[in-house]
C-alpha atoms as a PDB file:
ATOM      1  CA  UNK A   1       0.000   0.000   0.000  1.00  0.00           C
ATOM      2  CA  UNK A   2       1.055   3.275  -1.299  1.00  0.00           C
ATOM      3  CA  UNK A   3      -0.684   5.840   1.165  1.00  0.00           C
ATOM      4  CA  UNK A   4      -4.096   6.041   3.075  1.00  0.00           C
ATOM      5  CA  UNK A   5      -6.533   3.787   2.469  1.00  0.00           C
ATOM      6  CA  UNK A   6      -9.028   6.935   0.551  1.00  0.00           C
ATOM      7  CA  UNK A   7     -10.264   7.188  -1.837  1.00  0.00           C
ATOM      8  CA  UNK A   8      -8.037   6.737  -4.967  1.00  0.00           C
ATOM      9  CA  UNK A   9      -5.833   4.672  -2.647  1.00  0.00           C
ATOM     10  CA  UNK A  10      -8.561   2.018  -2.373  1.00  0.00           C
ATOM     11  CA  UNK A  11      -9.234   1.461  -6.103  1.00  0.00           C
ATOM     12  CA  UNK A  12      -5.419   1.346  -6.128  1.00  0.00           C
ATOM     13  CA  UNK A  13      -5.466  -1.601  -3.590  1.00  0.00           C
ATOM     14  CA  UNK A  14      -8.435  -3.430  -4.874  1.00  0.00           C
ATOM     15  CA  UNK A  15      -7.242  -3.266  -8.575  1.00  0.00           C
ATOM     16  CA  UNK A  16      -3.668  -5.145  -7.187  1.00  0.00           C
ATOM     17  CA  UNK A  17      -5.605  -7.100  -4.653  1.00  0.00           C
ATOM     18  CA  UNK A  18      -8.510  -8.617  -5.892  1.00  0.00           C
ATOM     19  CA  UNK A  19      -6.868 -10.258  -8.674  1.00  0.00           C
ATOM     20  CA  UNK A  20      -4.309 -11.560  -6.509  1.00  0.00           C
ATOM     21  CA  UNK A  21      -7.245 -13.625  -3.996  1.00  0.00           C
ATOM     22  CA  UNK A  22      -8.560 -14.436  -6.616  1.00  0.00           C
ATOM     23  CA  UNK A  23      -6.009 -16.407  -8.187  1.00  0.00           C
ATOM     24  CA  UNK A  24      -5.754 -18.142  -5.013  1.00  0.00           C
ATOM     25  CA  UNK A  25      -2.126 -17.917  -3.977  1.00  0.00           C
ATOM     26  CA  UNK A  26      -0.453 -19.867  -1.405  1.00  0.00           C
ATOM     27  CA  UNK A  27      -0.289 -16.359   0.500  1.00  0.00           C
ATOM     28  CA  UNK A  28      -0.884 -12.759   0.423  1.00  0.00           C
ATOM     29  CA  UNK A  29       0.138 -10.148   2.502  1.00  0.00           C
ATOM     30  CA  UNK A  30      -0.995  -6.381   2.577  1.00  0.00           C
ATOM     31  CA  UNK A  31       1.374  -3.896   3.780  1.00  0.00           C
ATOM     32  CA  UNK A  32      -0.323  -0.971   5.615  1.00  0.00           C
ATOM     33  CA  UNK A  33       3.582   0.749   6.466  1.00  0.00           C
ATOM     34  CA  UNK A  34       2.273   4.023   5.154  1.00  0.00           C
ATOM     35  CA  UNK A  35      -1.915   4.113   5.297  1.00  0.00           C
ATOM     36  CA  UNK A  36      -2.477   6.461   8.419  1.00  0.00           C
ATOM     37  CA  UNK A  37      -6.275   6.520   8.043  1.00  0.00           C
ATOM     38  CA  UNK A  38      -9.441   5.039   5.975  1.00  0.00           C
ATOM     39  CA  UNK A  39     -12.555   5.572   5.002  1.00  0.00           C
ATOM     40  CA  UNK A  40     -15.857   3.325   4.595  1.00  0.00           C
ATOM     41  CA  UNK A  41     -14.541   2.399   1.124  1.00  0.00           C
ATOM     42  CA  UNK A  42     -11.311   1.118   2.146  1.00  0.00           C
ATOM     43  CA  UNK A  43     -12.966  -0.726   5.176  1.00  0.00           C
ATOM     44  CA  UNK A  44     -14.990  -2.432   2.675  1.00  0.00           C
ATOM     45  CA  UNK A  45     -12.265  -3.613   0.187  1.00  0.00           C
ATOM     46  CA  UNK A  46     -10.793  -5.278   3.447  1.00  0.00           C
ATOM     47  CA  UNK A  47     -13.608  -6.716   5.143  1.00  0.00           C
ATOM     48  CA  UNK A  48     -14.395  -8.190   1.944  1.00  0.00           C
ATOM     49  CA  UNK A  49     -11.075  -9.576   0.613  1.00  0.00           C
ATOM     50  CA  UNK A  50     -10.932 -10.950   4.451  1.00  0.00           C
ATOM     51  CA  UNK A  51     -14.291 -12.684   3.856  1.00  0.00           C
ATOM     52  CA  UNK A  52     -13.363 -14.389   1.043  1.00  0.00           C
ATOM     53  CA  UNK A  53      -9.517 -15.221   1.777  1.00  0.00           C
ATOM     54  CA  UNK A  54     -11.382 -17.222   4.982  1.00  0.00           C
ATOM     55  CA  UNK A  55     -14.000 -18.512   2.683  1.00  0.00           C
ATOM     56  CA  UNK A  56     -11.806 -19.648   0.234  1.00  0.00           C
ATOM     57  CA  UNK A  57      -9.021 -21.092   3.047  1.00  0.00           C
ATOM     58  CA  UNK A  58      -6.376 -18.781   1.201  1.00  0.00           C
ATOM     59  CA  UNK A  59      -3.929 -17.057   3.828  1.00  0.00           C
ATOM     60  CA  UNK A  60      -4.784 -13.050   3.878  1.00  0.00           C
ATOM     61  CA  UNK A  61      -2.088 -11.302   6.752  1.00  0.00           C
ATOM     62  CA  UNK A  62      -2.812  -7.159   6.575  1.00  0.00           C
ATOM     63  CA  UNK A  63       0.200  -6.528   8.752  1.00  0.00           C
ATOM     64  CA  UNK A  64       1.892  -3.057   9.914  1.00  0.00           C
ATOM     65  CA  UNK A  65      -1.885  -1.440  10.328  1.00  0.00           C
ATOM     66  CA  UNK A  66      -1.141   2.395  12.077  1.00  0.00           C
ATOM     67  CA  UNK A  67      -3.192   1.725  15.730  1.00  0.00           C
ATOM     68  CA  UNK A  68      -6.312   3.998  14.526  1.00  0.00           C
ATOM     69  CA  UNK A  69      -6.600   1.589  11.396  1.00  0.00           C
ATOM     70  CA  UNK A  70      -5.799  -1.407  13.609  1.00  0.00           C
ATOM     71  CA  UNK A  71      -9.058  -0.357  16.296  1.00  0.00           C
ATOM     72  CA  UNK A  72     -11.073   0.277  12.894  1.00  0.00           C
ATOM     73  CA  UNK A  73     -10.256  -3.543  11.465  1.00  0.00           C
ATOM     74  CA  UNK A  74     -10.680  -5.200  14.395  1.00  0.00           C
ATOM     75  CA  UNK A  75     -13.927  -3.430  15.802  1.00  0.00           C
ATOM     76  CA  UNK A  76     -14.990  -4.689  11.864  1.00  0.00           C
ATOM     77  CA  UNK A  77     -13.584  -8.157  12.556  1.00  0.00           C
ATOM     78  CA  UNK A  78     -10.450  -8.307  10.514  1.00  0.00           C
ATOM     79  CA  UNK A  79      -7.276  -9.929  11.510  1.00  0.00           C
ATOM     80  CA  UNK A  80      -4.415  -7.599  11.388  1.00  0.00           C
ATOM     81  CA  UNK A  81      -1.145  -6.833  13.067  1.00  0.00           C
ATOM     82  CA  UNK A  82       0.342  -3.704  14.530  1.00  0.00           C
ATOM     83  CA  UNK A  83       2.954  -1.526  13.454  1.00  0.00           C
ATOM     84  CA  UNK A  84       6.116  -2.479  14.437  1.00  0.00           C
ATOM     85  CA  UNK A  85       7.463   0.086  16.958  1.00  0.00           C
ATOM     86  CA  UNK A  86      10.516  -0.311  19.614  1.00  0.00           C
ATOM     87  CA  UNK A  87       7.750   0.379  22.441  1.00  0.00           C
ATOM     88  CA  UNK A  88       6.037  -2.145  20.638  1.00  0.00           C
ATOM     89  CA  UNK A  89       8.893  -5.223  20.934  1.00  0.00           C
ATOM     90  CA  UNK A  90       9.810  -3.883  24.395  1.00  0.00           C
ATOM     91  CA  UNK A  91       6.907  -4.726  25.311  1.00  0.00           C
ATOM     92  CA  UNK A  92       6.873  -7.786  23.998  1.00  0.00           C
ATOM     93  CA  UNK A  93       9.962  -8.476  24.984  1.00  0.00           C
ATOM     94  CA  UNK A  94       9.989  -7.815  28.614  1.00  0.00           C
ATOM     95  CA  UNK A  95       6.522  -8.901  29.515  1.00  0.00           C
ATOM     96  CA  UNK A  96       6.016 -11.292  32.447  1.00  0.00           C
ATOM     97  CA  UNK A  97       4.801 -14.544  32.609  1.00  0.00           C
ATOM     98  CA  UNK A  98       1.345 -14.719  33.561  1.00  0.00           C
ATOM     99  CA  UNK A  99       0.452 -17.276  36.812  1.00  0.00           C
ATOM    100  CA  UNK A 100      -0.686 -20.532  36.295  1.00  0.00           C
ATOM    101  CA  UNK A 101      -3.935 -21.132  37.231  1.00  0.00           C
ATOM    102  CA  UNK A 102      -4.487 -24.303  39.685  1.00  0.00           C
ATOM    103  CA  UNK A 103      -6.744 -26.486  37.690  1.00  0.00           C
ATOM    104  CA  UNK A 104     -10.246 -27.064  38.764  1.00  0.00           C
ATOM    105  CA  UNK A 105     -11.342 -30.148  39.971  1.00  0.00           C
ATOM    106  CA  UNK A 106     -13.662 -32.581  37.297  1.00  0.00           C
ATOM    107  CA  UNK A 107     -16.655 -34.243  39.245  1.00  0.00           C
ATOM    108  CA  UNK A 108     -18.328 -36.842  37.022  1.00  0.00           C
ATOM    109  CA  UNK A 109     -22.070 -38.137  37.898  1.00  0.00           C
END
């Protein structure tokens, strides 16, 4: 991706991405490195390439999403990954492990 997921930047996208599901290759991958926003027409093109990719069991990652674009696919229910950022894989990187749990006894009738 090119810029912003707006207007011309999401008949841009679908013209290189639908053809590309389509085809069904053994993966795809949409970089969002430099899309700082979208619109309803750019939250369509994904939603709907995302729909299909599952429907069609072909691998669709959207990774490097800005966090306003990331809150935006995932309140719409599409999979994507942050941008990287050093806060990002310091956090990652120095998080705890959470407690175990003590495992809850089974009673069978």
């Amino acid at each position: 991706m090119d810029g912003d997921l707006v207007g011309d930047g999401v008949t841009l996208l679908a013209e290189q991405l639908w053809p590309h599901v389509l085809t069904g290759p053994p993966d795809t991958l949409v970089d969002l490195a430099r899309a700082n926003t979208i619109d309803a027409a750019g939250l369509d093109l994904l939603v709907a390439a995302h729909a299909y990719a599952a429907h069609r069991r072909i691998p669709l990652r959207i990774v490097n999403a800005a966090p306003w674009v990331l809150r935006v696919l995932q309140a719409a229910g599409v999979s994507a990954l942050p941008a990287r950022t050093r806060r990002a894989e310091f956090a990652t990187t120095t998080a705890t492990t959470p407690t175990p749990r003590r495992n809850a006894a089974v009673v069978m009738a």
